[in-house]
N, C-alpha and C. Protein backbone atom coordinates (compact mmCIF):
# COMPACT_ATOMS: atom_id res chain seq x y z
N UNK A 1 145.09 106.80 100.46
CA UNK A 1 146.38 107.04 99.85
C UNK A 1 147.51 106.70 100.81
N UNK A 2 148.58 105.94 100.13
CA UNK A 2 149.76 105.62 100.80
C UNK A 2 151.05 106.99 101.75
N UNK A 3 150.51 107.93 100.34
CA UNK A 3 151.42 109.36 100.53
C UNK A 3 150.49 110.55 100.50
N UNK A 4 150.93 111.33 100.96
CA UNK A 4 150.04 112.62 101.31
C UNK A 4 150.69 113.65 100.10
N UNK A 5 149.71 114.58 99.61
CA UNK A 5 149.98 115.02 98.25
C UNK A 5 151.38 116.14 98.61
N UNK A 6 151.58 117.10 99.34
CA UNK A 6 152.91 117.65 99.42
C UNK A 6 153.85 116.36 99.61
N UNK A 7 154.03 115.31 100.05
CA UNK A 7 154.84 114.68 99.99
C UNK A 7 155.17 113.80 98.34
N UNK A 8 153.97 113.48 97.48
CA UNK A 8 154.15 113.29 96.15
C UNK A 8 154.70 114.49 95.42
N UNK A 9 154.74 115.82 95.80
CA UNK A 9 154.95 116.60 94.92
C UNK A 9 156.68 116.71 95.55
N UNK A 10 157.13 116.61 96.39
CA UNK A 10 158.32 116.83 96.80
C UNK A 10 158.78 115.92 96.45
N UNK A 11 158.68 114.18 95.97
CA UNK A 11 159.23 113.30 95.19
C UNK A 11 159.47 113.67 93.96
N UNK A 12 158.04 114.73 93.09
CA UNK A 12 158.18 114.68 91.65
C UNK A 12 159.50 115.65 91.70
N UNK A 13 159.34 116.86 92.43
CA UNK A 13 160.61 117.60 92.24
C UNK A 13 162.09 117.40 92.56
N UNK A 14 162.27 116.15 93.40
CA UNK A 14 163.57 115.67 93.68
C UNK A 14 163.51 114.70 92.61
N UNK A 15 163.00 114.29 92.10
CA UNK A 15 162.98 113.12 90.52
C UNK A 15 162.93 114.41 89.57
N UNK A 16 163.37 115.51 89.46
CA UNK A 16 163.24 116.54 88.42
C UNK A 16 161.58 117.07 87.17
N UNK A 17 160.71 116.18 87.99
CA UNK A 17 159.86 116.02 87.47
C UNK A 17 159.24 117.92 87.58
N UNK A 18 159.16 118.42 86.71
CA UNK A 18 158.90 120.51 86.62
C UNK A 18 157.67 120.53 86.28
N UNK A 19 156.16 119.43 86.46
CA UNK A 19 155.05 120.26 85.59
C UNK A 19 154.70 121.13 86.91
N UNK A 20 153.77 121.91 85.77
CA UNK A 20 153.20 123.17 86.76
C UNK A 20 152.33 122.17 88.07
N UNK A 21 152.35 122.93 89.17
CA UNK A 21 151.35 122.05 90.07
C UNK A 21 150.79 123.63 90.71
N UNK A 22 149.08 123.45 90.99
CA UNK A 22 148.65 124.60 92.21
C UNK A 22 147.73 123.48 92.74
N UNK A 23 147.88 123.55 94.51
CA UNK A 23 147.59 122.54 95.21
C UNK A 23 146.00 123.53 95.54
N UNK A 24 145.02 122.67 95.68
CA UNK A 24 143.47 122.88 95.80
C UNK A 24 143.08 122.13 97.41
N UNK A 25 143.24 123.08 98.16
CA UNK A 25 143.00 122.61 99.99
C UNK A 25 142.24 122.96 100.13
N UNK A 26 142.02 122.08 101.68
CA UNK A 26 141.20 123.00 102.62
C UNK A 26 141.67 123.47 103.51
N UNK A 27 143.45 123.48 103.57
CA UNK A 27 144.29 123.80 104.53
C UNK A 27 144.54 124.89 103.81
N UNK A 28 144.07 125.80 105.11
CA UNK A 28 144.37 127.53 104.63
C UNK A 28 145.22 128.70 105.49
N UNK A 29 145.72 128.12 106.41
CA UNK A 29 147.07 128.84 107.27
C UNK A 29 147.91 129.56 106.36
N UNK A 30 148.59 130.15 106.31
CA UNK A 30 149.62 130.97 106.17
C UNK A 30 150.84 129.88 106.14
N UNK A 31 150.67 129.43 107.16
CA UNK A 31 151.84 128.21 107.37
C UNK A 31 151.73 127.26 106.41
N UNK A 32 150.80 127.10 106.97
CA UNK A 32 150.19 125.70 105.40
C UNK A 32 150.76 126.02 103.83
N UNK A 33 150.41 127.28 103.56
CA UNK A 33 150.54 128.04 102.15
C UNK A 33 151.79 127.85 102.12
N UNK A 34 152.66 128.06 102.89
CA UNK A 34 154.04 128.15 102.92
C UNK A 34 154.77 126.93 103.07
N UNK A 35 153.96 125.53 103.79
CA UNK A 35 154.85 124.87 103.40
C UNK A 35 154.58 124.24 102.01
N UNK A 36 152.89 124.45 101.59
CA UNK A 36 152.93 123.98 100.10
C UNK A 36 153.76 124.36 99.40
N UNK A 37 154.37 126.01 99.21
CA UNK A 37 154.97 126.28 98.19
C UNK A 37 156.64 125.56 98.32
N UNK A 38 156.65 125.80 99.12
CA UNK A 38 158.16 125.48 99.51
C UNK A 38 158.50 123.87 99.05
N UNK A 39 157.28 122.70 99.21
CA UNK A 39 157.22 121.75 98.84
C UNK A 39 157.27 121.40 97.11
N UNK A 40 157.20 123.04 96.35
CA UNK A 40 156.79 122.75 95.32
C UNK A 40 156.22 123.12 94.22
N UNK A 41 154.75 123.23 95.31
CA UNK A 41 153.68 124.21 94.12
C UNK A 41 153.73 125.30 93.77
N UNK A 42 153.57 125.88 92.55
CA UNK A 42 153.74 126.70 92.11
C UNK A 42 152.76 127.83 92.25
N UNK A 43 151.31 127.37 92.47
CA UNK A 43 150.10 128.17 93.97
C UNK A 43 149.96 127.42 94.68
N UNK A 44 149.21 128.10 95.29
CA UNK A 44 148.29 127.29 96.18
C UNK A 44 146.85 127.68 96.73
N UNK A 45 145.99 127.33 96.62
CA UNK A 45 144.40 127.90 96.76
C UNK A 45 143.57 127.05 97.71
N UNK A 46 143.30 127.76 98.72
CA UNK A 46 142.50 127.21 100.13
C UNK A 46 140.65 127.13 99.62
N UNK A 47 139.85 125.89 99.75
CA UNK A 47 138.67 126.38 99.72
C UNK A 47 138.04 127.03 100.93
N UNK A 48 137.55 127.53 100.91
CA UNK A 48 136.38 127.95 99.38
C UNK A 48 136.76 128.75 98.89
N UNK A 49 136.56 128.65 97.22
CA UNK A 49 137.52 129.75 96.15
C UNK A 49 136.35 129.77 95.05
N UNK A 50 135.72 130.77 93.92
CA UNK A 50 135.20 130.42 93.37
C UNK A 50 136.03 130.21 92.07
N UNK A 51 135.46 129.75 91.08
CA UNK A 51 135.87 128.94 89.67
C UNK A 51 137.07 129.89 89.08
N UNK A 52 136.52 131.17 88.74
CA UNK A 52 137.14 132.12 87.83
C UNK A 52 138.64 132.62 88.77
N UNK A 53 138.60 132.22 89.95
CA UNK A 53 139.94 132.67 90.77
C UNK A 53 140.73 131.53 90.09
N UNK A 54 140.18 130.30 90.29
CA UNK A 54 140.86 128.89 89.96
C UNK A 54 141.77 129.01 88.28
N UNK A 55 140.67 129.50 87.69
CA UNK A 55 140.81 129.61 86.49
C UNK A 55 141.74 130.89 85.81
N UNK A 56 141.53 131.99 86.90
CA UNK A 56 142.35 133.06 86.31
C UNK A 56 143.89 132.67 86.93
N UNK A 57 144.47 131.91 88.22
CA UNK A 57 145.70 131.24 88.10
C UNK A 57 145.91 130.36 87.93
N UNK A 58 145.07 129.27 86.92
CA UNK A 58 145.78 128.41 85.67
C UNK A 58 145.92 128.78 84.79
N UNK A 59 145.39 129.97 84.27
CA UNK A 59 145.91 131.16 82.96
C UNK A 59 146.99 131.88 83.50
N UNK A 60 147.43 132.33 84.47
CA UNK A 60 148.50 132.74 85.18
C UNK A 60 149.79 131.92 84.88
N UNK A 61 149.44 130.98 85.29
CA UNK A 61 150.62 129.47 85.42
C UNK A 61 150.91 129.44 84.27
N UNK A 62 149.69 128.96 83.56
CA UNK A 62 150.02 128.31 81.78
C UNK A 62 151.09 129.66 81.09
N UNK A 63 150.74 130.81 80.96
CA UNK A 63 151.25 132.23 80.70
C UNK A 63 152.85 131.85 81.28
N UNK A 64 152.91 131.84 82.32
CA UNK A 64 154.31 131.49 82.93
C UNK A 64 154.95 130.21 82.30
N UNK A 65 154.72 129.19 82.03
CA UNK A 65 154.97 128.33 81.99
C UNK A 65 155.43 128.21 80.09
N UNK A 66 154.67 128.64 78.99
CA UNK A 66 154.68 129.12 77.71
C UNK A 66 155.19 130.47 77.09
N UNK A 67 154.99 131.26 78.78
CA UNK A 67 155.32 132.24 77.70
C UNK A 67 154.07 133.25 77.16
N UNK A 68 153.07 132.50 77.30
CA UNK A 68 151.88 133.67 76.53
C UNK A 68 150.56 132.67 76.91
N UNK A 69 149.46 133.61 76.99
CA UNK A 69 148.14 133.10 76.95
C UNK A 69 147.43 133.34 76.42
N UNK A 70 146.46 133.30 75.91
CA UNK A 70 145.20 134.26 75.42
C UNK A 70 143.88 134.65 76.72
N UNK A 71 143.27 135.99 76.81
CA UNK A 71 142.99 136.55 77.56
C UNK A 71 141.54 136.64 76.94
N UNK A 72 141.54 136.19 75.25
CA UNK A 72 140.25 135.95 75.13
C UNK A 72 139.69 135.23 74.69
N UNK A 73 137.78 135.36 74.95
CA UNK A 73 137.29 133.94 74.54
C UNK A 73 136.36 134.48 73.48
N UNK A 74 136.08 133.53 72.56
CA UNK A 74 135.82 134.28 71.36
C UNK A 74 134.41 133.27 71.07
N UNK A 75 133.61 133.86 70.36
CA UNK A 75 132.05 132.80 70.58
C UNK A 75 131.38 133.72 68.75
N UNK A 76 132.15 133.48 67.68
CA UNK A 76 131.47 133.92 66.28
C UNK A 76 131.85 135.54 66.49
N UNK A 77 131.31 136.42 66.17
CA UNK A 77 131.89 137.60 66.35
C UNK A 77 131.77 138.46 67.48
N UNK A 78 131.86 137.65 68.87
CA UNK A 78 131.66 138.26 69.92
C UNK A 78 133.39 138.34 70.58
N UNK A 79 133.75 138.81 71.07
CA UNK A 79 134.95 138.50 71.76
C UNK A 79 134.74 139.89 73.03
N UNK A 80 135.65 138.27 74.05
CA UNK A 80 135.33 139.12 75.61
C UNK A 80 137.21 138.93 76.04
N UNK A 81 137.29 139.86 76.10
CA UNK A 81 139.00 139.87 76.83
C UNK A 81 138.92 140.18 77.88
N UNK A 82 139.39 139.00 78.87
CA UNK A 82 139.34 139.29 80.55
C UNK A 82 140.55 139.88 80.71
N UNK A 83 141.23 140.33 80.14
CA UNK A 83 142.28 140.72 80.77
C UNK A 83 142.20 142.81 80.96
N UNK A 84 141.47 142.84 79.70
CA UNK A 84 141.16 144.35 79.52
C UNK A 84 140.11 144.75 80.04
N UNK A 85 139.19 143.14 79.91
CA UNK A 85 138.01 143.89 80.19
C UNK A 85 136.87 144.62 79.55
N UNK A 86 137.10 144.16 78.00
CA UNK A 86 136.47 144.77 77.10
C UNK A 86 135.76 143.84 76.26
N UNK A 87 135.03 143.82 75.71
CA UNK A 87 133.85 143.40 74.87
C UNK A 87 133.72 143.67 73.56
N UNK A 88 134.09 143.00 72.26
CA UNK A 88 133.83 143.77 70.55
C UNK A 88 132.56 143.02 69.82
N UNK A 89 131.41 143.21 69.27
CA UNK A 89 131.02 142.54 67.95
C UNK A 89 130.98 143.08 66.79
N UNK A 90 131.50 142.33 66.01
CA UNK A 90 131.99 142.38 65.02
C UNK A 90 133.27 143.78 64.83
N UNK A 91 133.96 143.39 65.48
CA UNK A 91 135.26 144.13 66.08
C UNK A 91 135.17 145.70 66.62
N UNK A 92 133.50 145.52 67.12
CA UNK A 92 133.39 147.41 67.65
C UNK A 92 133.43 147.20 68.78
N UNK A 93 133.39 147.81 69.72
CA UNK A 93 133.30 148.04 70.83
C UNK A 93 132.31 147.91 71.49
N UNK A 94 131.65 146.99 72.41
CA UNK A 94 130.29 147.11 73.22
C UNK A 94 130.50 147.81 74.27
N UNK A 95 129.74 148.59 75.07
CA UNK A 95 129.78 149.07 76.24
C UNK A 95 128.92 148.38 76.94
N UNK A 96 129.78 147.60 78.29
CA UNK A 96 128.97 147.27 79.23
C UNK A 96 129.26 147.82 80.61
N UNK A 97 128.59 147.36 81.31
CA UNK A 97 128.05 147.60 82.69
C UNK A 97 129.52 146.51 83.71
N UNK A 98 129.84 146.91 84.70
CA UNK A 98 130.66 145.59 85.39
C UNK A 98 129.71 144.53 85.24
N UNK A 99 128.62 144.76 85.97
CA UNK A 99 128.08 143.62 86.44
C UNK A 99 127.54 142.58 85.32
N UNK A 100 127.09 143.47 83.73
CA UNK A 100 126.95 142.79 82.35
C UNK A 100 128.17 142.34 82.10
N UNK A 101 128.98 142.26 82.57
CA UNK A 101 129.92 142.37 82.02
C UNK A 101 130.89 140.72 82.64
N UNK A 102 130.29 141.41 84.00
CA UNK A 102 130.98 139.73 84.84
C UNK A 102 129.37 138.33 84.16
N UNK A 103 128.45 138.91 84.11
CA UNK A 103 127.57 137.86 83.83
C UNK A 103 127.82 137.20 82.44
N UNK A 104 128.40 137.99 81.13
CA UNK A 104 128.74 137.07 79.82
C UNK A 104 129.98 136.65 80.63
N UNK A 105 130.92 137.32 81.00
CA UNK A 105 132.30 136.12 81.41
C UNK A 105 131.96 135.00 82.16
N UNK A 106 131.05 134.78 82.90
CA UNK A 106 130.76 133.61 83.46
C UNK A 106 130.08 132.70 82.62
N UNK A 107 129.45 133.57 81.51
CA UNK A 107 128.61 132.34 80.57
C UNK A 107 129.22 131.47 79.41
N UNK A 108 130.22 132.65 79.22
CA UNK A 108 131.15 132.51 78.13
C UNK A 108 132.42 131.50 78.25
N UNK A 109 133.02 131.65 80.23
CA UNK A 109 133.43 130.60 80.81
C UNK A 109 133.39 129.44 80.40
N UNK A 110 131.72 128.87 80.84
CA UNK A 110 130.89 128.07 80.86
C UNK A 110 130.08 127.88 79.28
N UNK A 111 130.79 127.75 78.20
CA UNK A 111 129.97 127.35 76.90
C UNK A 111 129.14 126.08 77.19
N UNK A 112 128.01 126.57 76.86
CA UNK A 112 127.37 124.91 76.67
C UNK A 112 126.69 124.83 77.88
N UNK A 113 127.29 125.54 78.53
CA UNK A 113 126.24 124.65 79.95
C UNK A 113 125.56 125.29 80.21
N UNK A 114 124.69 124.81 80.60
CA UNK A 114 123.28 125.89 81.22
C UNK A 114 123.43 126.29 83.08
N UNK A 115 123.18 127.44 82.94
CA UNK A 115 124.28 128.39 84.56
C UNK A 115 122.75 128.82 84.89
N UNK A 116 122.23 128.35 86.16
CA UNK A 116 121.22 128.28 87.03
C UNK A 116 121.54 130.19 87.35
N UNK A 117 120.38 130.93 87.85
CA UNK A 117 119.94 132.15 87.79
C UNK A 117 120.82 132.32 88.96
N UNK A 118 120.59 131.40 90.06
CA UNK A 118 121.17 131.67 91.38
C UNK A 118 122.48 131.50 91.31
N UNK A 119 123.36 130.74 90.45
CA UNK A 119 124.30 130.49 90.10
C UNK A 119 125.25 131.57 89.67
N UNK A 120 124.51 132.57 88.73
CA UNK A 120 124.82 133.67 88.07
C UNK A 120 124.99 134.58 89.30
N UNK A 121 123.99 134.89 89.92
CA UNK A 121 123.85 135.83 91.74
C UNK A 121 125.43 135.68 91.97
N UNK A 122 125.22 134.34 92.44
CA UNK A 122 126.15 134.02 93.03
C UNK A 122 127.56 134.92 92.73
N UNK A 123 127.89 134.75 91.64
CA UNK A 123 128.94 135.12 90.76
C UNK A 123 129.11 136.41 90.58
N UNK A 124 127.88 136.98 90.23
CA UNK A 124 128.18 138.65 89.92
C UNK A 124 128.46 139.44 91.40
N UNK A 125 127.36 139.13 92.64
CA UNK A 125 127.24 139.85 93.92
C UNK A 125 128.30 139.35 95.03
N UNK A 126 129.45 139.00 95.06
CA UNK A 126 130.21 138.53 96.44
C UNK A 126 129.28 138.22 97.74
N UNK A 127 128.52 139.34 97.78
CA UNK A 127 128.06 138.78 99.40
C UNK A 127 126.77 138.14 99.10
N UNK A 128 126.11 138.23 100.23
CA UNK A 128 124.28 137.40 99.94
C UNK A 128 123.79 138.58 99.63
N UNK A 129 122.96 137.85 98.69
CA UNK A 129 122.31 139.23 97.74
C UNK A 129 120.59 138.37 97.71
N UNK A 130 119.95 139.19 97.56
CA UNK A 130 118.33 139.01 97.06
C UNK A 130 117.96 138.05 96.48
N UNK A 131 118.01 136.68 96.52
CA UNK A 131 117.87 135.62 95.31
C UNK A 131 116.36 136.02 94.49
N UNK A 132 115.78 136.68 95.19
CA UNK A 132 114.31 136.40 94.51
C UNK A 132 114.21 137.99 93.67
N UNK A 133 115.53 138.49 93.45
CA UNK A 133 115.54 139.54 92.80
C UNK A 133 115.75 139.08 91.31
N UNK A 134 115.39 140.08 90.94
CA UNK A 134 115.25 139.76 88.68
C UNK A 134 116.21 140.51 88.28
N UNK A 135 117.30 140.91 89.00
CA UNK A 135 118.79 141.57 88.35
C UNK A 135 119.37 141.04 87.18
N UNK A 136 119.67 139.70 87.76
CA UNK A 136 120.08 138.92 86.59
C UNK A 136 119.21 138.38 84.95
N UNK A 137 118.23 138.74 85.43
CA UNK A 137 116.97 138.46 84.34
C UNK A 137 117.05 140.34 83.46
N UNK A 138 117.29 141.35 83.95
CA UNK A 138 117.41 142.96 83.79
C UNK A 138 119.07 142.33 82.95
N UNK A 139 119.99 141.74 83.73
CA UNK A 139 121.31 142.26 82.63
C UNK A 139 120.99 141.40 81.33
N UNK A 140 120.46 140.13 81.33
CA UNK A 140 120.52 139.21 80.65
C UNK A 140 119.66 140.21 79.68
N UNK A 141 118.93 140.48 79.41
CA UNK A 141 118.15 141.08 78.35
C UNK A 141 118.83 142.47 78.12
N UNK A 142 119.56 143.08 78.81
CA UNK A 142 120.47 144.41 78.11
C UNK A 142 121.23 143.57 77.42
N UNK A 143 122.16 142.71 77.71
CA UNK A 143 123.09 141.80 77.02
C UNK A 143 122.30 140.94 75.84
N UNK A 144 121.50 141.03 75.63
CA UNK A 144 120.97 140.25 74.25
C UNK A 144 120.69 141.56 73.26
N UNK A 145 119.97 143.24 73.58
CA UNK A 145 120.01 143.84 73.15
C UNK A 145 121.75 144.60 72.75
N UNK A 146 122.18 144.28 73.18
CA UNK A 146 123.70 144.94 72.88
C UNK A 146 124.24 143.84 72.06
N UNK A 147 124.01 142.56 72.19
CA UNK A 147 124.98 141.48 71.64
C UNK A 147 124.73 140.64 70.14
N UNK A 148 123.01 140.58 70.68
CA UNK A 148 121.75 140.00 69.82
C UNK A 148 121.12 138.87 70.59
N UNK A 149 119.79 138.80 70.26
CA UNK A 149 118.74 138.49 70.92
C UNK A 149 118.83 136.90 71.41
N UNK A 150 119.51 136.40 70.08
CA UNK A 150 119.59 134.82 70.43
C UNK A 150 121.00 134.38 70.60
N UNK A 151 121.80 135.51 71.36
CA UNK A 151 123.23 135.14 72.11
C UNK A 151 123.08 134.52 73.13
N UNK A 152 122.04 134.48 74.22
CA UNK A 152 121.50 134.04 75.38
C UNK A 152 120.37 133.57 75.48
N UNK A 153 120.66 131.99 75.54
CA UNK A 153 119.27 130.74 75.33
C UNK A 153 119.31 130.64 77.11
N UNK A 154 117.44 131.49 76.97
CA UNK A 154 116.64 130.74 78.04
C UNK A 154 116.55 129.10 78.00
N UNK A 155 116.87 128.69 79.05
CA UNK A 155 116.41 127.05 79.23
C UNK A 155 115.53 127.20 80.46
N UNK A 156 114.11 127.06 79.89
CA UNK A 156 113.11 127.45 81.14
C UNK A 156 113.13 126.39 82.37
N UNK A 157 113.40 126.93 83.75
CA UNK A 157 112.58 126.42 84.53
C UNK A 157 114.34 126.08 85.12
N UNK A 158 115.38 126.53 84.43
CA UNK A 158 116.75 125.97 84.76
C UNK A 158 117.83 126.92 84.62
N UNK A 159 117.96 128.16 83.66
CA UNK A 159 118.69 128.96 83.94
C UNK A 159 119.27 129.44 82.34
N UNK A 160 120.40 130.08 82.08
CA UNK A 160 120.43 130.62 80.57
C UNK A 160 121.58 129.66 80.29
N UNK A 161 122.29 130.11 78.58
CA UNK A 161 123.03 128.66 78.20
C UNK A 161 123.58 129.99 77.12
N UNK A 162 125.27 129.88 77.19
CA UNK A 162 125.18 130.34 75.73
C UNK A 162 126.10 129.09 74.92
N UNK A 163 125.41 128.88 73.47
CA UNK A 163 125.99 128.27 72.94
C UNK A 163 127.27 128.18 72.04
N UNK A 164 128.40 127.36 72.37
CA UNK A 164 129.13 127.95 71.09
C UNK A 164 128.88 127.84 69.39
N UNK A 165 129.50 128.97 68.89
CA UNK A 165 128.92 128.68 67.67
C UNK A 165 130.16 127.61 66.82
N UNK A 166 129.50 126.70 66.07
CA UNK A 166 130.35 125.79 64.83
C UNK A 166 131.13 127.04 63.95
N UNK A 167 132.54 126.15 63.52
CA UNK A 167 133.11 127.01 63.07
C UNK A 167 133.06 126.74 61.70
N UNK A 168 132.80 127.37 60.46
CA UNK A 168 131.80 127.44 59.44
C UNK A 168 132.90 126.30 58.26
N UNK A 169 132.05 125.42 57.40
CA UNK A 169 132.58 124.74 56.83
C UNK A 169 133.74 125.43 55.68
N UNK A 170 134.55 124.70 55.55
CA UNK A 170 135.59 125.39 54.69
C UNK A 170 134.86 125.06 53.09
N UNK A 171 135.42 126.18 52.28
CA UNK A 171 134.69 125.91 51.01
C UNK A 171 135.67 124.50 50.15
N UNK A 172 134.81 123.97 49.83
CA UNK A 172 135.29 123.11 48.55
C UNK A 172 136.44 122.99 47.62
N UNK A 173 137.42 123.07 47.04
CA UNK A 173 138.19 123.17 46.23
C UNK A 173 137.85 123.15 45.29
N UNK A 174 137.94 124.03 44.13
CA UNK A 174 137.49 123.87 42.74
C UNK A 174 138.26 122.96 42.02
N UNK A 175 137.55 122.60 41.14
CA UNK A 175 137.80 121.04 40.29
C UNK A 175 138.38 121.85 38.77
């Protein structure tokens, strides 16, 4: 690159150019942070960061930036609101566990994709935790009994998947 990215972003803002920007480093000083913002950005996030930090201040930003966000993700009659923290099917109330609780938000995150066991570890425990422990295999099956059985597709030999569901055909118009 010709220009170094605080220096593109200090062009867009002297050209009046206002989209949201959060700069993704590996420069993690205090100083650093400070001259990103000052340059501009509206965050700024040093790696290593995991996904859902990334993700909970581009819902931050977007919220700022509109005016409003939505806090939940909705998968047929399941809905998970990260913001409360709460869980409904079919608009009751589930009771979960934190740790059930961080494992559907990461899956639910992640529609469609299939999220490796260690992957999940990763996510629920902050520090190094037991990989060869079956924790995550223990919530995953409370969470199918609380949610239903085929909310959480084993993909053997690779990790779980939840799928989103199609949103149901509209009826016909009568003739």
């Amino acid at each position: 690159p010709t220009m170094g990215g605080l220096s593109v972003l200090r062009k867009w803002r002297q050209d009046g150019i206002s989209i949201p920007v959060i700069v993704l480093t590996a420069r993690g000083t205090w100083a650093e942070k400070v001259e990103g913002i000052d340059a501009g950005a509206d965050d700024y996030l040093a790696k290593p960061f995991q996904m859902e930090e990334l993700l909970a201040r581009v819902r931050a930003l977007i919220r700022r930036a509109s005016g409003h966000a939505s806090s939940q993700i909705v998968r047929g009659d399941i809905v998970l609101d990260t913001r409360s923290a709460r869980v409904t099917l079919d608009g009751g109330p589930v009771k979960l566990t934190g740790h059930e609780f961080r494992v559907l938000s990461y899956l639910m995150h992640k529609m469609g994709q299939t999220i490796s066991r260690a992957e999940l570890t990763e996510h629920v425990y902050a520090q190094d935790f037991d990989r060869d422990s079956n924790t995550i295999e223990v919530f995953i099956g409370r969470l199918r009994r609380k949610l239903g059985a085929d909310t959480i597709i084993t993909v053997r030999g690779l990790g779980y998947r939840m799928e989103p569901l199609e949103a149901p055909e509209p009826p016909e118009p009568p003739e």
